[in-house]
N, C-alpha and C. Protein backbone atom coordinates (compact mmCIF):
# COMPACT_ATOMS: atom_id res chain seq x y z
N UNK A 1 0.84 -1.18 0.00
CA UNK A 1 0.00 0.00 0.00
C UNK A 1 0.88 1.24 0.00
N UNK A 2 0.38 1.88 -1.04
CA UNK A 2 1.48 3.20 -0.73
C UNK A 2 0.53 4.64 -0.59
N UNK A 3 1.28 5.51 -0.58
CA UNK A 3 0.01 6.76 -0.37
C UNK A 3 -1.17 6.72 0.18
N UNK A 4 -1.44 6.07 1.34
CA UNK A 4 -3.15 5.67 1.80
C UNK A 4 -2.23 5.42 3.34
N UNK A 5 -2.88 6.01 4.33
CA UNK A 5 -2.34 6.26 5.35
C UNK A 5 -2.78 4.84 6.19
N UNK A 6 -2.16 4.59 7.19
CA UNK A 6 -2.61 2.88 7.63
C UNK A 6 -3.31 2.81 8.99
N UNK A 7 -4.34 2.67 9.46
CA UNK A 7 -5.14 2.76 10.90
C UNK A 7 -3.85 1.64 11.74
N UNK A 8 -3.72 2.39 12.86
CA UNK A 8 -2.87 1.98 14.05
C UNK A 8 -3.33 2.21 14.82
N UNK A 9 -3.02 1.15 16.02
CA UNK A 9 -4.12 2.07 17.42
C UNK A 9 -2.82 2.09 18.16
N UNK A 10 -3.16 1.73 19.07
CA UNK A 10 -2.32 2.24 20.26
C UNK A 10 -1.10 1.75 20.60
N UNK A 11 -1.34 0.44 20.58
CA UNK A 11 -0.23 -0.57 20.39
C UNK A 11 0.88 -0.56 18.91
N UNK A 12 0.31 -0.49 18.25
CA UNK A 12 0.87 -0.13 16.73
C UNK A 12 1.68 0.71 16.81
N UNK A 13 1.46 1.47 17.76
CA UNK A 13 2.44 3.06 17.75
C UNK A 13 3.06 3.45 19.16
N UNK A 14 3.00 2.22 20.09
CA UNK A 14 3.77 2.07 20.86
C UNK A 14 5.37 1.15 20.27
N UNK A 15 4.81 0.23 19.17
CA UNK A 15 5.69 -0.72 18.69
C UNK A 15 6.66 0.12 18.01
N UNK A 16 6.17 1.06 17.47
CA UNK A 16 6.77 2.21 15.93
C UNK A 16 7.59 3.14 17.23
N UNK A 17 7.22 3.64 18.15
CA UNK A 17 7.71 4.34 18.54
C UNK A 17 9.13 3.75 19.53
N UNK A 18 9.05 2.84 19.95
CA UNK A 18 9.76 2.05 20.65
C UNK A 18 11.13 1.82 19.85
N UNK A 19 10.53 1.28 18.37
CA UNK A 19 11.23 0.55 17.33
C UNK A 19 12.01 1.93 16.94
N UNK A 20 11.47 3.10 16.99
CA UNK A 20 12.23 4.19 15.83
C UNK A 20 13.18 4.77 16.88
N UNK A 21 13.38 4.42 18.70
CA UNK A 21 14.42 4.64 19.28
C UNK A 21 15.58 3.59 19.18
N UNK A 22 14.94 2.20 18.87
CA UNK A 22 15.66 1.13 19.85
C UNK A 22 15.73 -0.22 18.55
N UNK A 23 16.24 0.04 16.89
CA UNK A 23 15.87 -0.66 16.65
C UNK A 23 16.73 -2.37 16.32
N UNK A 24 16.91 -2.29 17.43
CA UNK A 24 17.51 -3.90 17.84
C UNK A 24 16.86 -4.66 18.62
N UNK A 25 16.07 -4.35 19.51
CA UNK A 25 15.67 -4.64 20.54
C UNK A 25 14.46 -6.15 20.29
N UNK A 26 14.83 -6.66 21.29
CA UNK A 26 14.02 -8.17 20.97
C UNK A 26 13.11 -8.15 20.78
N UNK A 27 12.35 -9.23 20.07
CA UNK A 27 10.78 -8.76 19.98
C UNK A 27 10.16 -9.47 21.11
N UNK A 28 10.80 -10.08 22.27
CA UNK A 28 9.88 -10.37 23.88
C UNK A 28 10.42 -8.95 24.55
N UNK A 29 11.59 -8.21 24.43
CA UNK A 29 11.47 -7.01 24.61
C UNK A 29 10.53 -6.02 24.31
N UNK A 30 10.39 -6.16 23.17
CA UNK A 30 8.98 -4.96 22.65
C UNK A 30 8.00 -5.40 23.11
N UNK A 31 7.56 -6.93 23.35
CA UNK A 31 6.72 -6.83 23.99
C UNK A 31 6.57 -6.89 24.95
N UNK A 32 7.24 -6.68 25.88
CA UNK A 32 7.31 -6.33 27.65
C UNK A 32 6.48 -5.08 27.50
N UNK A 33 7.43 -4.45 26.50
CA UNK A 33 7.37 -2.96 27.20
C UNK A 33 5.97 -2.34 26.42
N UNK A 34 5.48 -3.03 25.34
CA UNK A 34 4.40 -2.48 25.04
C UNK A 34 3.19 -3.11 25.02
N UNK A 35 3.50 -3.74 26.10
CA UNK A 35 2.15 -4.45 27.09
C UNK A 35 1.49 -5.61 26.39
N UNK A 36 2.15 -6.38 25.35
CA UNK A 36 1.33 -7.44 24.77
C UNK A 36 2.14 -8.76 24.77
N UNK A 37 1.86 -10.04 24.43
CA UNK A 37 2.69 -11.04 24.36
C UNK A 37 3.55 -11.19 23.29
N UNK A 38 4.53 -12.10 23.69
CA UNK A 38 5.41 -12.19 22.09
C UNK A 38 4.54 -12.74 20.59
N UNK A 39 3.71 -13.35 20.55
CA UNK A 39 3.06 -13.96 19.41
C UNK A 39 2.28 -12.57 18.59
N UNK A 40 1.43 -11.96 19.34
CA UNK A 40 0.94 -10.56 18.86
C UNK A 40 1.67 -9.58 18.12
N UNK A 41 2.64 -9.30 18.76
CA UNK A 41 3.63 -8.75 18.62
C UNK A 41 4.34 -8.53 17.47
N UNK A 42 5.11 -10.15 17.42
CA UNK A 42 5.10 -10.34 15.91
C UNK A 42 4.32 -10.38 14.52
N UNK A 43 3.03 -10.67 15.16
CA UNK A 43 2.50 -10.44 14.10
C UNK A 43 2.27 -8.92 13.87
N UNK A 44 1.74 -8.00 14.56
CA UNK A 44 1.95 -6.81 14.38
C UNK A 44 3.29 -6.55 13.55
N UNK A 45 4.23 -6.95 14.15
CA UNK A 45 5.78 -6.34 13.18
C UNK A 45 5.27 -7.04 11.83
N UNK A 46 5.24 -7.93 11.55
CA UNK A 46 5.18 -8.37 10.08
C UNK A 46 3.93 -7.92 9.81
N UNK A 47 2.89 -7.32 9.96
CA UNK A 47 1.84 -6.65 9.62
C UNK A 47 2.33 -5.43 9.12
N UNK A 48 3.04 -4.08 10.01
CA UNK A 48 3.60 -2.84 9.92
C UNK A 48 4.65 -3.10 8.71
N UNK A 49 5.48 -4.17 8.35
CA UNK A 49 5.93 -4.43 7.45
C UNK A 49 5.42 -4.38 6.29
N UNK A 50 4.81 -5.74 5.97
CA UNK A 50 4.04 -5.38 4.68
C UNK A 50 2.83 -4.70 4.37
N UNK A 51 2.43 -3.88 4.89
CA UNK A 51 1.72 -2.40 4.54
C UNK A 51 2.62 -0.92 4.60
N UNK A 52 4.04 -1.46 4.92
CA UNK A 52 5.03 -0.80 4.43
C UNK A 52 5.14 0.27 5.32
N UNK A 53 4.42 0.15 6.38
CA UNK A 53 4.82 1.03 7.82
C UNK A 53 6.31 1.20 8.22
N UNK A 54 6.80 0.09 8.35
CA UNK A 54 8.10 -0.37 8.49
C UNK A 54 8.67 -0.47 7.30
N UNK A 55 9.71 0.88 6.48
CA UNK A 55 10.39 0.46 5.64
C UNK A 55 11.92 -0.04 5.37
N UNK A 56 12.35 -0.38 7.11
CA UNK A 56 13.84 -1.17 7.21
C UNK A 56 14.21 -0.93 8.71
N UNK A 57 15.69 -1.23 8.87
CA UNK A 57 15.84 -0.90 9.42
C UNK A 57 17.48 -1.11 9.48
N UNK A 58 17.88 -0.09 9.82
CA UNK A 58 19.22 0.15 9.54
C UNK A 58 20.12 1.05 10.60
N UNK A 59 21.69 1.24 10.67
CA UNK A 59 22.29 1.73 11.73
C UNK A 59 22.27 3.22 11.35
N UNK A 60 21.88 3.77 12.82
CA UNK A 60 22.53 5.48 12.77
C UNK A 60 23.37 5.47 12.54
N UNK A 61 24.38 6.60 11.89
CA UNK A 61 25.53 6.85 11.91
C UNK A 61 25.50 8.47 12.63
N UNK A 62 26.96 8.69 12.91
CA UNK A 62 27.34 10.08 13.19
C UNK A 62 27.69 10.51 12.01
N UNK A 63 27.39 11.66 11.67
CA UNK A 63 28.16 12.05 10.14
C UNK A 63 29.57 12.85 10.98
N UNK A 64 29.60 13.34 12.02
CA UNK A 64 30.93 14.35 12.26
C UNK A 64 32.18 13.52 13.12
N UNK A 65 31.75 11.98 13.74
CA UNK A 65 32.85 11.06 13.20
C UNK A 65 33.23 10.57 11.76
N UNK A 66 32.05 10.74 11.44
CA UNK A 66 32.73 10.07 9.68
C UNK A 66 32.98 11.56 8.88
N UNK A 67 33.42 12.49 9.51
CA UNK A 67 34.10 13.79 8.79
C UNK A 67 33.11 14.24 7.86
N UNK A 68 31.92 14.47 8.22
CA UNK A 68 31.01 15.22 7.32
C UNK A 68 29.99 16.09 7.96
N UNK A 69 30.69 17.10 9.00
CA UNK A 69 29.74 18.11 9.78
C UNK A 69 29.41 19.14 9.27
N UNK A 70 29.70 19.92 7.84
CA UNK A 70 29.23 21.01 7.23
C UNK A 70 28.22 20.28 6.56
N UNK A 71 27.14 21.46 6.93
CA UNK A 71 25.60 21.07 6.44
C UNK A 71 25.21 22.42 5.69
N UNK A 72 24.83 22.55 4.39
CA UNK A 72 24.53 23.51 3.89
C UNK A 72 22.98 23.12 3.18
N UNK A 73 21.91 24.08 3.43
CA UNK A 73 21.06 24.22 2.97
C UNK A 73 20.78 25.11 1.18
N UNK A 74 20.50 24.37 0.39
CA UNK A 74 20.60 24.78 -1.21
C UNK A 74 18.67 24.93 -1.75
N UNK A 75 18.69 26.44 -2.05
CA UNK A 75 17.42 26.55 -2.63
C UNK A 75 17.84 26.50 -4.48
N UNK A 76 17.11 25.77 -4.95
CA UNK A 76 17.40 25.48 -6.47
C UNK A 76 16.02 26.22 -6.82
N UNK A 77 16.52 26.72 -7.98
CA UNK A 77 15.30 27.39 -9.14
C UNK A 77 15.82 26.98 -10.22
N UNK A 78 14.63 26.29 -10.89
CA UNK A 78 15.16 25.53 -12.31
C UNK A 78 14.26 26.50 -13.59
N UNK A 79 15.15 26.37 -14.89
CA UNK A 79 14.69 27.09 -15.85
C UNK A 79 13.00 26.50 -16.74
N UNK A 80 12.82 25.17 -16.14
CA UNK A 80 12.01 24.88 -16.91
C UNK A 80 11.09 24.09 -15.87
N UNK A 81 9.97 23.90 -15.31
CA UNK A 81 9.36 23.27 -14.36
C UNK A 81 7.81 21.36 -15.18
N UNK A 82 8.27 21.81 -16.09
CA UNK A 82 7.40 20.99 -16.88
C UNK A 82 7.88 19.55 -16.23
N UNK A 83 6.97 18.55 -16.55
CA UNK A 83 7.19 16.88 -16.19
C UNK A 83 8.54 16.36 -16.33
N UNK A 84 9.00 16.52 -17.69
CA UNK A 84 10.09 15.99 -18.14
C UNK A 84 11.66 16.47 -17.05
N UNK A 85 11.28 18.14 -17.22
CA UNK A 85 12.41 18.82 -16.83
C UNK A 85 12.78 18.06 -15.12
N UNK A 86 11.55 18.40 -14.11
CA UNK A 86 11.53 17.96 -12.90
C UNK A 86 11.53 16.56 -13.02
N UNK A 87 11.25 15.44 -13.92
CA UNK A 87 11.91 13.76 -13.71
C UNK A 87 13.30 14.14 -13.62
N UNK A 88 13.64 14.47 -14.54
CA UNK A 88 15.59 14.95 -14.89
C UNK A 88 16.41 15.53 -13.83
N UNK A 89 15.68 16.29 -13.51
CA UNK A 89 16.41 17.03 -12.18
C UNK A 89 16.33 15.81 -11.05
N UNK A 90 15.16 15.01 -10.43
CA UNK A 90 14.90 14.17 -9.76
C UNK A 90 15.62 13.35 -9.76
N UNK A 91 16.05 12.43 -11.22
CA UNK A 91 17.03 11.31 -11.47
C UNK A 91 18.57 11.67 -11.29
N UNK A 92 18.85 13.18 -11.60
CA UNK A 92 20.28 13.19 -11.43
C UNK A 92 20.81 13.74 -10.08
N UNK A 93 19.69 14.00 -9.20
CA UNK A 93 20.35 14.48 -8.12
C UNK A 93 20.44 13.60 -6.77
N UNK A 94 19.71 12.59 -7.63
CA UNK A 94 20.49 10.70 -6.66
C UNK A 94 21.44 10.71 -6.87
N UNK A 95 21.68 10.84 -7.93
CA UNK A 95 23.83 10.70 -8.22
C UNK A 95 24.64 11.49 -7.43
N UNK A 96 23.95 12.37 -6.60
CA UNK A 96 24.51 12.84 -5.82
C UNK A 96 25.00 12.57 -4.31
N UNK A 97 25.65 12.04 -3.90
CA UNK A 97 25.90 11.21 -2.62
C UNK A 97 25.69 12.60 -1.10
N UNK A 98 26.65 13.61 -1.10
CA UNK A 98 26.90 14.33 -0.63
C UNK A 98 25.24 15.22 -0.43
N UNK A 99 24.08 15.05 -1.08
CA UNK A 99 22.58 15.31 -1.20
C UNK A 99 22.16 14.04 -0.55
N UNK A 100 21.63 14.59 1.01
CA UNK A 100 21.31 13.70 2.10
C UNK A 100 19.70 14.28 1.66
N UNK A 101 19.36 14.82 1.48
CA UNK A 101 17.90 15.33 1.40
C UNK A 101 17.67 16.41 -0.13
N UNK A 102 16.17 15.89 -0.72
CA UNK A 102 15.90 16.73 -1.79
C UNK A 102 14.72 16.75 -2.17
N UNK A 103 13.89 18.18 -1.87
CA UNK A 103 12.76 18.22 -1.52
C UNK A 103 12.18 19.42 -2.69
N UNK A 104 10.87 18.97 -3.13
CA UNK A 104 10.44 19.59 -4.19
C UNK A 104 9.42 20.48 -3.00
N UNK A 105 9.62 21.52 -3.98
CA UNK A 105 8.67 23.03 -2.85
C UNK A 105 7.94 23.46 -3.57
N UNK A 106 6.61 24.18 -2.70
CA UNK A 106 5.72 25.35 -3.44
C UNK A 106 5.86 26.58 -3.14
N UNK A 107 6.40 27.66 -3.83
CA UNK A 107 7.09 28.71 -2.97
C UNK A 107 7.86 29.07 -4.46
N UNK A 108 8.55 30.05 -3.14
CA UNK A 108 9.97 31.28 -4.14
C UNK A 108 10.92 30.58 -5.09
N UNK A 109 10.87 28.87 -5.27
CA UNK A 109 12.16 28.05 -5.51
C UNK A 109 11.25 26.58 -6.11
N UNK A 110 12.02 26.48 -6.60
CA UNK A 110 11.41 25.04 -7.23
C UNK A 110 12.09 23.46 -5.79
N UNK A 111 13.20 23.70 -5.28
CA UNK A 111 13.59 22.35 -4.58
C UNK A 111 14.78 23.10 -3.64
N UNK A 112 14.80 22.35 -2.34
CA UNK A 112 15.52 22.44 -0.86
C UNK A 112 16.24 20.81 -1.44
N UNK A 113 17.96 21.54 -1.04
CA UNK A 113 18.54 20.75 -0.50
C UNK A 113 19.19 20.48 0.36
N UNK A 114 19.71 19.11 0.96
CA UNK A 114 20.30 19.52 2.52
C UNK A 114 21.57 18.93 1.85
N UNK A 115 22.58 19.65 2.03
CA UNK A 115 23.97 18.77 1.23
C UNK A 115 24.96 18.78 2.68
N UNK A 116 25.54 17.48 2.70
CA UNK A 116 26.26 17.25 3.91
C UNK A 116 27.62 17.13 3.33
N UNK A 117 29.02 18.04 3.85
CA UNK A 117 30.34 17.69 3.29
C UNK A 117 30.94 17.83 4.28
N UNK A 118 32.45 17.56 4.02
CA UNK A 118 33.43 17.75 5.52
C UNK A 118 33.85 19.04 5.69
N UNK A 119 33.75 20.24 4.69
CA UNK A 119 34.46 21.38 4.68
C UNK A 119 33.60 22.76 3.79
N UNK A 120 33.65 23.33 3.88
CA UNK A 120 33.67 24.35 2.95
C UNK A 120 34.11 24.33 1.27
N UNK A 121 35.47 24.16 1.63
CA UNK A 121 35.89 23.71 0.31
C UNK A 121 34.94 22.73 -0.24
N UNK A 122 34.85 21.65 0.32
CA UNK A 122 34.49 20.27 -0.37
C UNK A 122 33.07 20.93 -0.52
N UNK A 123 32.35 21.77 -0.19
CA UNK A 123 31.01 22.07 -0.90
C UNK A 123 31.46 22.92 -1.88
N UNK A 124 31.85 23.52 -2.10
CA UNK A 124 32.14 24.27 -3.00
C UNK A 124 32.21 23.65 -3.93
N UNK A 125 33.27 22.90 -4.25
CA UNK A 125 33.41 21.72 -5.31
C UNK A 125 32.53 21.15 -5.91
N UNK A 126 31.34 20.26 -4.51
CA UNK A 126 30.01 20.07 -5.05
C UNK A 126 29.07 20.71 -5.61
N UNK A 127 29.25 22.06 -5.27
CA UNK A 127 28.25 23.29 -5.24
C UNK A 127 28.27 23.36 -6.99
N UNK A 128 29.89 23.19 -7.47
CA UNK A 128 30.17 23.87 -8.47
C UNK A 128 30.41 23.05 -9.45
N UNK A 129 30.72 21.85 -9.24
CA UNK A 129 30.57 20.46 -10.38
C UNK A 129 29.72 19.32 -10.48
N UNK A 130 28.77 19.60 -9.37
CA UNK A 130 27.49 18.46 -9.55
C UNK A 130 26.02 19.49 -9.53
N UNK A 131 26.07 19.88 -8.39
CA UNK A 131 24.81 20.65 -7.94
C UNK A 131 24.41 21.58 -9.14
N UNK A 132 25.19 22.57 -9.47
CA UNK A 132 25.08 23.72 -10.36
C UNK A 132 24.65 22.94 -11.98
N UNK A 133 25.44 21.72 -12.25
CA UNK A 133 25.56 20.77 -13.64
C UNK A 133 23.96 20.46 -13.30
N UNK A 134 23.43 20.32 -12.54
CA UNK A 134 22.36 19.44 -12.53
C UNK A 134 21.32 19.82 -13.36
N UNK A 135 20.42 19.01 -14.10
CA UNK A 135 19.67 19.61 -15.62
C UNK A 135 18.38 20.56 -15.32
N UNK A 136 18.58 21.75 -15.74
CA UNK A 136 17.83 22.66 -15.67
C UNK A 136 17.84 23.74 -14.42
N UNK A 137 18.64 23.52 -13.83
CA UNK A 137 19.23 24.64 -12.85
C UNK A 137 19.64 26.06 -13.10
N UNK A 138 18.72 26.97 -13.00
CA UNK A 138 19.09 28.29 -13.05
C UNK A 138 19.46 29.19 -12.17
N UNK A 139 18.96 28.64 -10.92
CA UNK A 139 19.76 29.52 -9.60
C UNK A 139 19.76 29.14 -8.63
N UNK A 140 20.73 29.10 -7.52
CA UNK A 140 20.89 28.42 -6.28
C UNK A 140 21.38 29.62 -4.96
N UNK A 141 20.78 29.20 -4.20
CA UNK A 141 21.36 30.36 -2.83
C UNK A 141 21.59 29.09 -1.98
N UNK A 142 22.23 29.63 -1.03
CA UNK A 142 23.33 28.57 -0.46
C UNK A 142 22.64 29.17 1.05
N UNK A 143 22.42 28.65 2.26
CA UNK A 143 22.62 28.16 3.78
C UNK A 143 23.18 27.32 4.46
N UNK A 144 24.02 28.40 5.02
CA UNK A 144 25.47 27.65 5.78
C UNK A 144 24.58 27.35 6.93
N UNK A 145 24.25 26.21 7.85
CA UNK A 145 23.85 25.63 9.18
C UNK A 145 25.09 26.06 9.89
N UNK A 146 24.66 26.40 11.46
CA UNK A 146 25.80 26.92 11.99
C UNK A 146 25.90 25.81 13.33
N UNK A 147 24.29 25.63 13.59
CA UNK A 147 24.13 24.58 14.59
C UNK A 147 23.23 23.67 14.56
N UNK A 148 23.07 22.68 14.89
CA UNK A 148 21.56 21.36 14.69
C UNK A 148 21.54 21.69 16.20
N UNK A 149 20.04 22.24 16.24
CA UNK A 149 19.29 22.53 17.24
C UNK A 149 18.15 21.50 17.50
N UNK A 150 17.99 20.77 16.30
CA UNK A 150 17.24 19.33 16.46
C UNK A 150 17.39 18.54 15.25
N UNK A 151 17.68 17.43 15.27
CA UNK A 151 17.88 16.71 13.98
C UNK A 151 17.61 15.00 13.86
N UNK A 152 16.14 15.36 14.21
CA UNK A 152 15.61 13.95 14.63
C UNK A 152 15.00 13.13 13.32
N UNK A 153 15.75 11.94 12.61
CA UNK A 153 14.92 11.66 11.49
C UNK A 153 14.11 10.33 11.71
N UNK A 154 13.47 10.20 12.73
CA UNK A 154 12.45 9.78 13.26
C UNK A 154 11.15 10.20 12.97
């Protein structure tokens, strides 16, 4: 099911919420703590699964042990906004590794990006041989992040 929002009650979103702090945790653990037996439980998880509630689950990382604490915010305005132009822009700015986030807007700008690098320099570089290349790009303003005051992707 995609785009169609999924009824959860209480338990459902004790499991989700539990799971989006803790997600290792046993499933007679989850169910201690969210008041049901282990058999339920599981089935709930493989329920939230395939209705695609649950789409993985995978390790946090730190990005500023792995040398990537400059976070710059990129407003893009593209020359052409038609179907074709925005697939194109969409497909090539996966190729972009250093583009942790890329968000199509209604507003002053056609798309927000969140680009994560180790330096200044190294955005620049990106700024100026991927980001800028990207098809149909006519103007970009740049936001330097100075601090993550919350950065929960939960």
């Amino acid at each position: 099911m995609t785009g169609k929002e999924i009824d959860l009650d209480r338990f459902d979103r004790a499991i989700l919420r539990v799971l989006s702090a803790e997600g290792r945790i046993t499933v007679t653990e989850l169910a201690r703590r969210v008041g049901l037996s282990k058999s339920p439980t599981q089935a709930r998880l493989k329920r939230l699964e395939a209705e695609g509630v649950i789409t993985g689950y995978r390790a946090s990382l730190d990005p500023i042990k792995l040398g990537r604490d400059h976070i710059a915010f990129v407003e893009v305005k593209l020359t052409d906004t038609k179907a074709a132009a925005l697939a194109a822009f969409n497909r090539a700015v996966m190729d972009i590794p250093e583009v942790e986030q890329c968000h199509m807007i209604a507003g002053g700008f056609d798309y927000l990006l969140k680009v994560r690098t180790g330096d200044m320099a190294t955005y620049r570089q990106i700024m100026g041989e991927k980001i800028s290349a990207l098809p149909h790009v006519s103007h970009t303003s740049t936001y330097v992040a100075m601090e993550a005051v919350k950065d929960d992707m939960s």
